[in-house]
PDB file of N, CA and C in Angstrom:
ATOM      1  N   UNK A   1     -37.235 122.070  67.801  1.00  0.00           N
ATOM      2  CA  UNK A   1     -36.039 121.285  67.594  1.00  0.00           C
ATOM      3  C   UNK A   1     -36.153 120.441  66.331  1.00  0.00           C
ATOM      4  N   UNK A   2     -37.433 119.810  66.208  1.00  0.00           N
ATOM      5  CA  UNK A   2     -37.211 118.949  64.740  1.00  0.00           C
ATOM      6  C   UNK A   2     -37.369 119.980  63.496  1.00  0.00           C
ATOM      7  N   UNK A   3     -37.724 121.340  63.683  1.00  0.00           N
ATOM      8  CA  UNK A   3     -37.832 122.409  62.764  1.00  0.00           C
ATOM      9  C   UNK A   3     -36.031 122.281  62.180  1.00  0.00           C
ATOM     10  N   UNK A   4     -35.292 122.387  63.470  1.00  0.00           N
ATOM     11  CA  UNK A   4     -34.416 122.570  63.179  1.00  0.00           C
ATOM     12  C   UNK A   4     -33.254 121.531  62.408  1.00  0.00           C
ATOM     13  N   UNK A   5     -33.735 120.647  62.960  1.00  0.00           N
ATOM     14  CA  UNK A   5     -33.209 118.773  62.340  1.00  0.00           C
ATOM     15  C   UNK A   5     -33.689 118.770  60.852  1.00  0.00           C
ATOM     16  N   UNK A   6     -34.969 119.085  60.501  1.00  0.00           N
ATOM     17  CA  UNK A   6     -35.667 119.540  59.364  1.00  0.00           C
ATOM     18  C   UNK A   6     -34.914 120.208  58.611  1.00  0.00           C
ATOM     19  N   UNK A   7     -34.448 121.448  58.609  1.00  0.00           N
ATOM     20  CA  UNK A   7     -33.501 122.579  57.761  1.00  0.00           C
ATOM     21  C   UNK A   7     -32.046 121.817  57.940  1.00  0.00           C
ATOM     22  N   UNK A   8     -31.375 121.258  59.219  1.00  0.00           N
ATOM     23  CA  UNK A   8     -30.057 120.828  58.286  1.00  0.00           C
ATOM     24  C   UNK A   8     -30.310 119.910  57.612  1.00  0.00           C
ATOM     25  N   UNK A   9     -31.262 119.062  58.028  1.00  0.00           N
ATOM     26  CA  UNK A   9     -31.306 117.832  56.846  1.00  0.00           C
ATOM     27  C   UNK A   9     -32.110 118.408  55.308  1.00  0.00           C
ATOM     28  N   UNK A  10     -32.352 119.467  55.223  1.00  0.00           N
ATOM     29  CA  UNK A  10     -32.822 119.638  53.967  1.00  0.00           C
ATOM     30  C   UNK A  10     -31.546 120.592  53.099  1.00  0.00           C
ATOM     31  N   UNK A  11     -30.699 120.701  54.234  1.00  0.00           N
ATOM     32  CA  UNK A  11     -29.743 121.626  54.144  1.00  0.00           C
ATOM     33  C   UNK A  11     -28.643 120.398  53.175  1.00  0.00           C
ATOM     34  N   UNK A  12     -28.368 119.585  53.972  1.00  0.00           N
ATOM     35  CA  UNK A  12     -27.668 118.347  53.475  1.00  0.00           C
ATOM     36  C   UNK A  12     -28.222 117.736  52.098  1.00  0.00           C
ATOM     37  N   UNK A  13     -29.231 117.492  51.493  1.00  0.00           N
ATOM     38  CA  UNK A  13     -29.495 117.208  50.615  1.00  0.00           C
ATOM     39  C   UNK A  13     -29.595 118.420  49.809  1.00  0.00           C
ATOM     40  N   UNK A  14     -29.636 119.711  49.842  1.00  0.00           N
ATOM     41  CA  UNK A  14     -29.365 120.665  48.264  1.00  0.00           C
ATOM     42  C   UNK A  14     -27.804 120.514  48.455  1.00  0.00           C
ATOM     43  N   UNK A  15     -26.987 120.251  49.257  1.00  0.00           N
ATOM     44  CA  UNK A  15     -26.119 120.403  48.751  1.00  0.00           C
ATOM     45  C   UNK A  15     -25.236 119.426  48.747  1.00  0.00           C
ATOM     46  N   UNK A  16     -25.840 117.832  48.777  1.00  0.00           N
ATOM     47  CA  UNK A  16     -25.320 116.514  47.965  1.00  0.00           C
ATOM     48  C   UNK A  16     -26.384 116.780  46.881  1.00  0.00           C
ATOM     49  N   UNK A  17     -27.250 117.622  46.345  1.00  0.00           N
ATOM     50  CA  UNK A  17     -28.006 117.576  45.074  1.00  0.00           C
ATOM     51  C   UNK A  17     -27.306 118.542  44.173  1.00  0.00           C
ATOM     52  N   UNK A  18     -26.190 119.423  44.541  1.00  0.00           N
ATOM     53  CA  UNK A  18     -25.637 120.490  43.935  1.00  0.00           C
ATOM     54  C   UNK A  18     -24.276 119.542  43.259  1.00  0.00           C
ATOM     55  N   UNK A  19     -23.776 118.536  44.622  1.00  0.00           N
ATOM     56  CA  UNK A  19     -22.436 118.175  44.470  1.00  0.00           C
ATOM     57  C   UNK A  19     -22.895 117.065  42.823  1.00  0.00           C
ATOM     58  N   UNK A  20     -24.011 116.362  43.037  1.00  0.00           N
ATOM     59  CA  UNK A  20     -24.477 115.332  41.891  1.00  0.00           C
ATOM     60  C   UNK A  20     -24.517 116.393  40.866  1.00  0.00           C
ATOM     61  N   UNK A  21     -25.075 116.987  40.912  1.00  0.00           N
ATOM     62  CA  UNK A  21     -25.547 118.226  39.360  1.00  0.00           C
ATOM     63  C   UNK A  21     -24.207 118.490  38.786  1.00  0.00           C
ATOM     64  N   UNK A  22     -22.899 118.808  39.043  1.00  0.00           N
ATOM     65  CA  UNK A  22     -21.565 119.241  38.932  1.00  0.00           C
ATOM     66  C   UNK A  22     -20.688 117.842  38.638  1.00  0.00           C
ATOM     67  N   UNK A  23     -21.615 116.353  38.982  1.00  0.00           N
ATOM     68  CA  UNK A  23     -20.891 115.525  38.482  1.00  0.00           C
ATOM     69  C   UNK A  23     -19.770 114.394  39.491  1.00  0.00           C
ATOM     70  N   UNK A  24     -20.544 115.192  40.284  1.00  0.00           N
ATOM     71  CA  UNK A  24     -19.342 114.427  42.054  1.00  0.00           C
ATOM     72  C   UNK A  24     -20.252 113.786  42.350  1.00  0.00           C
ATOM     73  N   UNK A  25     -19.624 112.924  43.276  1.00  0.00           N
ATOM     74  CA  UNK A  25     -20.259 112.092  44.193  1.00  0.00           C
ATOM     75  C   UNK A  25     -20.713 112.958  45.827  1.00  0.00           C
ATOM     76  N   UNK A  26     -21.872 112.514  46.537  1.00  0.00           N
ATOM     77  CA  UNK A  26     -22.415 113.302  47.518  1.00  0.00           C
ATOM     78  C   UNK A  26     -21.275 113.290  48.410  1.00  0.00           C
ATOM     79  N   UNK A  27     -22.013 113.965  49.224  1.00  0.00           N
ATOM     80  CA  UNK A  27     -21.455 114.178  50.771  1.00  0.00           C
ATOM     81  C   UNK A  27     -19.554 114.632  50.704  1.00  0.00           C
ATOM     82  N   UNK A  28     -19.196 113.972  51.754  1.00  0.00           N
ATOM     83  CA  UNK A  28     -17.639 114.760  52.036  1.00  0.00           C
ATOM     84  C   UNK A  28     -16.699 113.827  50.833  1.00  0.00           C
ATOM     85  N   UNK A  29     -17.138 113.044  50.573  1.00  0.00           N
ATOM     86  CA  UNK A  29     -16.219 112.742  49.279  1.00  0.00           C
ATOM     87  C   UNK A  29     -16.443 113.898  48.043  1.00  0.00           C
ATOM     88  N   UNK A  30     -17.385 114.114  48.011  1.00  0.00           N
ATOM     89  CA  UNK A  30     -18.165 114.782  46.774  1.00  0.00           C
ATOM     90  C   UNK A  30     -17.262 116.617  46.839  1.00  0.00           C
ATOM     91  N   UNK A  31     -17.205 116.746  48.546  1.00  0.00           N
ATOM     92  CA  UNK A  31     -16.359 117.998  48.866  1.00  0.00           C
ATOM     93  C   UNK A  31     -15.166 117.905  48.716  1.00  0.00           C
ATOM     94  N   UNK A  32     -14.707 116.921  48.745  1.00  0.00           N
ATOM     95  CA  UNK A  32     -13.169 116.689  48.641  1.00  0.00           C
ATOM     96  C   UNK A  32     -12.615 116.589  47.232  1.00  0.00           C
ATOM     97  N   UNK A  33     -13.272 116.144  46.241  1.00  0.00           N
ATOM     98  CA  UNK A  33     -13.546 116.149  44.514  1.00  0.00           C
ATOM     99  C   UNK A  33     -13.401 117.371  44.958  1.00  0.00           C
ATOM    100  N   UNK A  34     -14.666 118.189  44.587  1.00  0.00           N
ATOM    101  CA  UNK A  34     -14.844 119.676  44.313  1.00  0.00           C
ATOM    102  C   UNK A  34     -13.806 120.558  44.739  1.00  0.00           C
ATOM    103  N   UNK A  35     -13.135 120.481  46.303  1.00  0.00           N
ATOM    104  CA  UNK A  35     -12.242 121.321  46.743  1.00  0.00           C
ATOM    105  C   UNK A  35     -10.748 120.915  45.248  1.00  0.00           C
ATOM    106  N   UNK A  36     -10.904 119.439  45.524  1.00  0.00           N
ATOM    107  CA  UNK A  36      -9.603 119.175  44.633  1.00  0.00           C
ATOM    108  C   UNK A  36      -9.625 120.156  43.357  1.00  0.00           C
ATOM    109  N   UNK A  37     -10.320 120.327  42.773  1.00  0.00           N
ATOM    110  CA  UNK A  37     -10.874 121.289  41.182  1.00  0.00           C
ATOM    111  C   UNK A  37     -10.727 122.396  41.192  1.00  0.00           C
ATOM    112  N   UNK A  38     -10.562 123.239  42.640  1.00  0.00           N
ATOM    113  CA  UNK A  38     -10.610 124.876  42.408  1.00  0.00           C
ATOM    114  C   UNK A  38      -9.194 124.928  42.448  1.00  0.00           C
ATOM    115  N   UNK A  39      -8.833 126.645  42.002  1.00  0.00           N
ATOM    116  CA  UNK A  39      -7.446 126.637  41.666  1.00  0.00           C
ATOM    117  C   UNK A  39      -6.957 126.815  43.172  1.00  0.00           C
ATOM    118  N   UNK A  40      -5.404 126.983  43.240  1.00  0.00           N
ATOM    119  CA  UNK A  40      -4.762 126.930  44.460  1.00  0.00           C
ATOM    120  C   UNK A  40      -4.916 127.991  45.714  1.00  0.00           C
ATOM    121  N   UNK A  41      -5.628 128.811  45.390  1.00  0.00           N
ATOM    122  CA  UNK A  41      -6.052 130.134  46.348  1.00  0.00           C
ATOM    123  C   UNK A  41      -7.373 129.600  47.251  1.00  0.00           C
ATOM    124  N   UNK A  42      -7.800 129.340  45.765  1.00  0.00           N
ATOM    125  CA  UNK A  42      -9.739 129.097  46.504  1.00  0.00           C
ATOM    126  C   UNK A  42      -9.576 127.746  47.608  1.00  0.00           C
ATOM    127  N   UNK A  43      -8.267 126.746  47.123  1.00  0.00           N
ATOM    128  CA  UNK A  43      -8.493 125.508  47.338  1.00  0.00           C
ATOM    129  C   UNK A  43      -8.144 125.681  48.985  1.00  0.00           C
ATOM    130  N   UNK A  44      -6.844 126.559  49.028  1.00  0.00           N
ATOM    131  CA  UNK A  44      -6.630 126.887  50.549  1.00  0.00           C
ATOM    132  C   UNK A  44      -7.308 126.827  51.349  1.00  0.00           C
ATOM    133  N   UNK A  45      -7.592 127.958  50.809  1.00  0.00           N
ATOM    134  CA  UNK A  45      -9.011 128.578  51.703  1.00  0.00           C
ATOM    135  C   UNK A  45     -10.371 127.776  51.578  1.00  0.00           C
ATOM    136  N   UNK A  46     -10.823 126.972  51.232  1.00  0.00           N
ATOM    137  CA  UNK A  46     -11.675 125.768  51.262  1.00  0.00           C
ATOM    138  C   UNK A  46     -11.249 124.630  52.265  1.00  0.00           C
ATOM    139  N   UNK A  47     -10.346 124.521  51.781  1.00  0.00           N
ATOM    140  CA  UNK A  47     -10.065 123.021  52.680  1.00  0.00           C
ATOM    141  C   UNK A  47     -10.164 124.128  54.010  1.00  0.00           C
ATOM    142  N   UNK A  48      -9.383 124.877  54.257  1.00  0.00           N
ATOM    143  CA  UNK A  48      -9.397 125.588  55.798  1.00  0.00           C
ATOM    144  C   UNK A  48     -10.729 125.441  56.299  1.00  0.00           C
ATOM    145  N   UNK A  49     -11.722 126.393  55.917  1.00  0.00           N
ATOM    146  CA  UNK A  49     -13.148 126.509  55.812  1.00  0.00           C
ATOM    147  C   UNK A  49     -13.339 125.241  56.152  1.00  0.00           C
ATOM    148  N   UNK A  50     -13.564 124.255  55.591  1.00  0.00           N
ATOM    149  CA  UNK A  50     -14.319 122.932  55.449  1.00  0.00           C
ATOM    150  C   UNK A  50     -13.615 121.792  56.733  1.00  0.00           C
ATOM    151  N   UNK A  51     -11.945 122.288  56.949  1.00  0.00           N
ATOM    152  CA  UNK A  51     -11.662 121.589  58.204  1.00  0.00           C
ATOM    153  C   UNK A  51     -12.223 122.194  59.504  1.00  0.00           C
ATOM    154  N   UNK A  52     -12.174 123.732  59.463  1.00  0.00           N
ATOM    155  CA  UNK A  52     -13.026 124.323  60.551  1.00  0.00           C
ATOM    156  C   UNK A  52     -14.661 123.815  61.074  1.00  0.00           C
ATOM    157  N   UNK A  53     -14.650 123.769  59.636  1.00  0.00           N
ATOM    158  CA  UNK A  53     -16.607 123.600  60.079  1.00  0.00           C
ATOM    159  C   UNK A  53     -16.491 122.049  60.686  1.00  0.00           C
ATOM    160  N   UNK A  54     -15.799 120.811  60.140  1.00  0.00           N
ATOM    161  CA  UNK A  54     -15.904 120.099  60.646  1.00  0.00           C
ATOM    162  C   UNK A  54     -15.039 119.484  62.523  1.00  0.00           C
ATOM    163  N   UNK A  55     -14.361 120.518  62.717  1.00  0.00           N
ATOM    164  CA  UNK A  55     -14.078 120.296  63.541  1.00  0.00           C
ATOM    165  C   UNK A  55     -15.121 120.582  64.732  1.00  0.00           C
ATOM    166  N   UNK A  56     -16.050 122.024  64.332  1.00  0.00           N
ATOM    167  CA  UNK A  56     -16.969 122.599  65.190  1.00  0.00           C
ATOM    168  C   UNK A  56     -18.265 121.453  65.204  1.00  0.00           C
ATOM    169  N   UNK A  57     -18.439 120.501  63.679  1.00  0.00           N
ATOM    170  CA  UNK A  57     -19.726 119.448  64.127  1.00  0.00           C
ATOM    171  C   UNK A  57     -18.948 118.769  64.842  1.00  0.00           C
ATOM    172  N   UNK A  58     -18.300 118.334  64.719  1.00  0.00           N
ATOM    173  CA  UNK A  58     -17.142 117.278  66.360  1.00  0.00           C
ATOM    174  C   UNK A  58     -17.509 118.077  67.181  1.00  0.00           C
ATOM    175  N   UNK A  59     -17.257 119.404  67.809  1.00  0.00           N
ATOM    176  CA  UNK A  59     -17.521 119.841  68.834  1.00  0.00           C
ATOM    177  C   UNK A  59     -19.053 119.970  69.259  1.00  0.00           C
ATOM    178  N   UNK A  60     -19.825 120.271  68.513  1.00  0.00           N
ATOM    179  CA  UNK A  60     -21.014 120.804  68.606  1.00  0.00           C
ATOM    180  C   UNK A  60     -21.769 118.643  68.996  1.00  0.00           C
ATOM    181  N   UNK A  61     -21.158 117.684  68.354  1.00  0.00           N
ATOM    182  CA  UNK A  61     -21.548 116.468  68.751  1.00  0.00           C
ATOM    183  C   UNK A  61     -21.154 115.929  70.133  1.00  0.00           C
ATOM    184  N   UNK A  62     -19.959 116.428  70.314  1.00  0.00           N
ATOM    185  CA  UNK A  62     -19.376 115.421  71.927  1.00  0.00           C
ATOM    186  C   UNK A  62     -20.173 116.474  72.885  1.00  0.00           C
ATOM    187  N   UNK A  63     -20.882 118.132  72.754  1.00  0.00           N
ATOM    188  CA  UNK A  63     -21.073 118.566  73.770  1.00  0.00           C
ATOM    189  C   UNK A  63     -22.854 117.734  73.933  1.00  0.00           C
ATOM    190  N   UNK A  64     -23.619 117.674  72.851  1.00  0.00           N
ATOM    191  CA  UNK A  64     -24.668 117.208  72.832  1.00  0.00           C
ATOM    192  C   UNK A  64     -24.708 116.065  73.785  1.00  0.00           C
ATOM    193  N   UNK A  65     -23.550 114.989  72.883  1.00  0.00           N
ATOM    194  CA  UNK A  65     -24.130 113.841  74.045  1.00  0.00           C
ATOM    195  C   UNK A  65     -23.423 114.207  75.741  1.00  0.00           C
ATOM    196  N   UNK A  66     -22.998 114.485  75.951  1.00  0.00           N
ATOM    197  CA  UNK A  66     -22.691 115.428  77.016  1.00  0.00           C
ATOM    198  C   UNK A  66     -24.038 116.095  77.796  1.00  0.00           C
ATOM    199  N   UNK A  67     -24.604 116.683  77.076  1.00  0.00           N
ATOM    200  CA  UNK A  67     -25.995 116.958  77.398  1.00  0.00           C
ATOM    201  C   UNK A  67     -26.693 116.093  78.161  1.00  0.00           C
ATOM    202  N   UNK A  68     -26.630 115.286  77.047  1.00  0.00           N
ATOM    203  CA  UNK A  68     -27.885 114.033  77.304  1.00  0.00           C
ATOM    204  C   UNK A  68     -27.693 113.182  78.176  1.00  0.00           C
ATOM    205  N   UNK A  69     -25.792 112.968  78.332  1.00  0.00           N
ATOM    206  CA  UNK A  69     -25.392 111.864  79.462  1.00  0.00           C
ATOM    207  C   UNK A  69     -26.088 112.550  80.986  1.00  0.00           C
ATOM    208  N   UNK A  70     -25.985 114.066  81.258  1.00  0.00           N
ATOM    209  CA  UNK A  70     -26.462 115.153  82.076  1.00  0.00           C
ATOM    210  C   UNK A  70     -27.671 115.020  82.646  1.00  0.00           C
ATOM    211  N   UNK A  71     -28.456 115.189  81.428  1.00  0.00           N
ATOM    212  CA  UNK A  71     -29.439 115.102  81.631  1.00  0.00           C
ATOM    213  C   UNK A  71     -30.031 113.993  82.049  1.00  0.00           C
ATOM    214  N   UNK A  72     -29.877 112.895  81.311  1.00  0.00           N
ATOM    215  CA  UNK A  72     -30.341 111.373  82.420  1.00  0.00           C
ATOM    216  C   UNK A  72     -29.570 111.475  83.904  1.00  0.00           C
ATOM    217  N   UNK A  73     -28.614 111.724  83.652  1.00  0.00           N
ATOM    218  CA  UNK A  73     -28.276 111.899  85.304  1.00  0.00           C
ATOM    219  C   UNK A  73     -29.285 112.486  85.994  1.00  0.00           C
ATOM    220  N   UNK A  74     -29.021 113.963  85.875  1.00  0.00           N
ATOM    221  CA  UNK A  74     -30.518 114.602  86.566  1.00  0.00           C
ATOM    222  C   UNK A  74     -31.695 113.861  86.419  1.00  0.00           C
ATOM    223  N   UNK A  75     -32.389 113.635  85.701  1.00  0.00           N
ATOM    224  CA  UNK A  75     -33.720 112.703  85.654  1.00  0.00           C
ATOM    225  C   UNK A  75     -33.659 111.227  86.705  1.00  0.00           C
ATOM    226  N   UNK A  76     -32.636 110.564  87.030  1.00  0.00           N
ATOM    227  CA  UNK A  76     -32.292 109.587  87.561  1.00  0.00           C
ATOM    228  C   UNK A  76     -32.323 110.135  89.476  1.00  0.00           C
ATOM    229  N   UNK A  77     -31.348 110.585  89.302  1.00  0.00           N
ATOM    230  CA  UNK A  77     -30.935 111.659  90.919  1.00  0.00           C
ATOM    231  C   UNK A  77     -32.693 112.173  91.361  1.00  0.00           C
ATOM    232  N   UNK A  78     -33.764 112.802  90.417  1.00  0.00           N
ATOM    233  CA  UNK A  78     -35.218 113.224  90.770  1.00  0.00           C
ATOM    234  C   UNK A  78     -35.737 112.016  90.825  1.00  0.00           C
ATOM    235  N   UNK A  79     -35.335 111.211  90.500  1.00  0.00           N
ATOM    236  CA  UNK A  79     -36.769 109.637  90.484  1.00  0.00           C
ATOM    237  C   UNK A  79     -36.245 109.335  91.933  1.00  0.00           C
ATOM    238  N   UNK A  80     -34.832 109.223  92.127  1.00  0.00           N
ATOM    239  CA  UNK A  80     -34.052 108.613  93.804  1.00  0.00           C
ATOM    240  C   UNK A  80     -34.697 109.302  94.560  1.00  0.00           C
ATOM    241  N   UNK A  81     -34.812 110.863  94.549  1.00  0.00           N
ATOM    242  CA  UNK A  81     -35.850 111.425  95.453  1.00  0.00           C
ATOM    243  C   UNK A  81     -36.404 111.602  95.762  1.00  0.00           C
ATOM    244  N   UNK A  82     -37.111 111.564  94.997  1.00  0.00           N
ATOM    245  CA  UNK A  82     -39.138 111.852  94.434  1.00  0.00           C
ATOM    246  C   UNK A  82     -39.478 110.604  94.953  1.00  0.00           C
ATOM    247  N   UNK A  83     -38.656 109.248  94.789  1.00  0.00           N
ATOM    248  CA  UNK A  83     -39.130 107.956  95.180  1.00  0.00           C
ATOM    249  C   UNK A  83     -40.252 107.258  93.481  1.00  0.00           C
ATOM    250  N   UNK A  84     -39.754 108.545  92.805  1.00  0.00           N
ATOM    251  CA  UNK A  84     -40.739 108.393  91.746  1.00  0.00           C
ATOM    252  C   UNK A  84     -39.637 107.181  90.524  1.00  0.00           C
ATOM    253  N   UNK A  85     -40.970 106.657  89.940  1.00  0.00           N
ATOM    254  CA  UNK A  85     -40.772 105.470  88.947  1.00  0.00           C
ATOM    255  C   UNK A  85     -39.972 105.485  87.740  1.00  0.00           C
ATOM    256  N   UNK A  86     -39.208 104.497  87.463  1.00  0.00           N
ATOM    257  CA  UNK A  86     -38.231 104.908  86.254  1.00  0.00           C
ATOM    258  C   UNK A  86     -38.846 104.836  84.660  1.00  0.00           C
ATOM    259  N   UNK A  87     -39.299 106.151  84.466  1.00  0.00           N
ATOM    260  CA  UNK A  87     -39.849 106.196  83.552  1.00  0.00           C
ATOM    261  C   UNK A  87     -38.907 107.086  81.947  1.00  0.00           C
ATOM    262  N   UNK A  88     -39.429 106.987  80.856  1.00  0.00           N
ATOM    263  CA  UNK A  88     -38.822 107.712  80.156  1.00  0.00           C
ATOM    264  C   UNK A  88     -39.098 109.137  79.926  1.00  0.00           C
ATOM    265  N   UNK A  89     -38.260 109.771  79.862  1.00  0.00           N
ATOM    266  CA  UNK A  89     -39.018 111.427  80.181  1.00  0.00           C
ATOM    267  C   UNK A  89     -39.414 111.918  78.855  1.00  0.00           C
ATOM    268  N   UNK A  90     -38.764 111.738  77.880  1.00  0.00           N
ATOM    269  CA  UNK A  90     -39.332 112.128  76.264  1.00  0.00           C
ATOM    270  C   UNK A  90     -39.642 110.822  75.721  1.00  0.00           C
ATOM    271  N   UNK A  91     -40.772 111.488  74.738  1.00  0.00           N
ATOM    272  CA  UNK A  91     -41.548 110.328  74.258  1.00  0.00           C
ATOM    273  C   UNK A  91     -40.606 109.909  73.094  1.00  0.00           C
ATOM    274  N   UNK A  92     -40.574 108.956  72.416  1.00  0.00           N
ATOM    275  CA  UNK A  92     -39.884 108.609  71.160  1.00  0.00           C
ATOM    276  C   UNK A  92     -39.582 109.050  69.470  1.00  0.00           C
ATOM    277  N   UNK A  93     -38.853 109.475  69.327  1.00  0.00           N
ATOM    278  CA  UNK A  93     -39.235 110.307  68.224  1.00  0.00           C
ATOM    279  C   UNK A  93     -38.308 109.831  67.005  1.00  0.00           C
ATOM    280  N   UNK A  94     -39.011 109.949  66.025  1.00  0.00           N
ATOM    281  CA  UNK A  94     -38.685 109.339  64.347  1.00  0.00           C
ATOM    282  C   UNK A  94     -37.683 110.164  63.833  1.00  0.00           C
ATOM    283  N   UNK A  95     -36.462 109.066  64.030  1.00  0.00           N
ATOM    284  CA  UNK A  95     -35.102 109.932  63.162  1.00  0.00           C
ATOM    285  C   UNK A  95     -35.480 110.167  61.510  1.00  0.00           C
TER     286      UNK A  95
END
């Protein structure tokens, strides 16, 4: 899993390091410059693209914590039964 946290976040920086090289500012401002610049075909079809993808990290975020709300549930419901101690089940880890 942090392999994977690893590659988008390295993912995110080539390409706020692409948006700086071209003269934009990073991140979704930096996309919103750039989309503004292509001609009216590409731009369509960009913004489309770029509202899709962000609608799917919205999705792909509310199901996560969804997950996690889940999952402490379950972990909570096994300690009530088990009679076992409220402990943390993953150890702490460096954003």
């Amino acid at each position: 899993m942090l392999g994977f946290l690893e590659s988008l976040n390295e993912s995110h920086n080539q390409r706020d390091g692409f948006l700086v090289s071209l003269g934009l500012q990073g991140g979704k401002e930096g996309l919103a410059q750039l989309t503004a610049l292509l001609p009216a075909d590409i731009n369509s079809l960009t913004t489309k693209l770029l509202h899709q993808l962000e609608l799917k990290t919205k999705t792909c975020k509310i199901m996560n914590e969804r997950s996690g709300q889940l999952l402490s549930s379950q972990r909570r419901l096994l300690q009530r039964l088990t009679g076992g101690e409220n402990k943390q089940a993953y150890p702490e880890m460096p954003l």
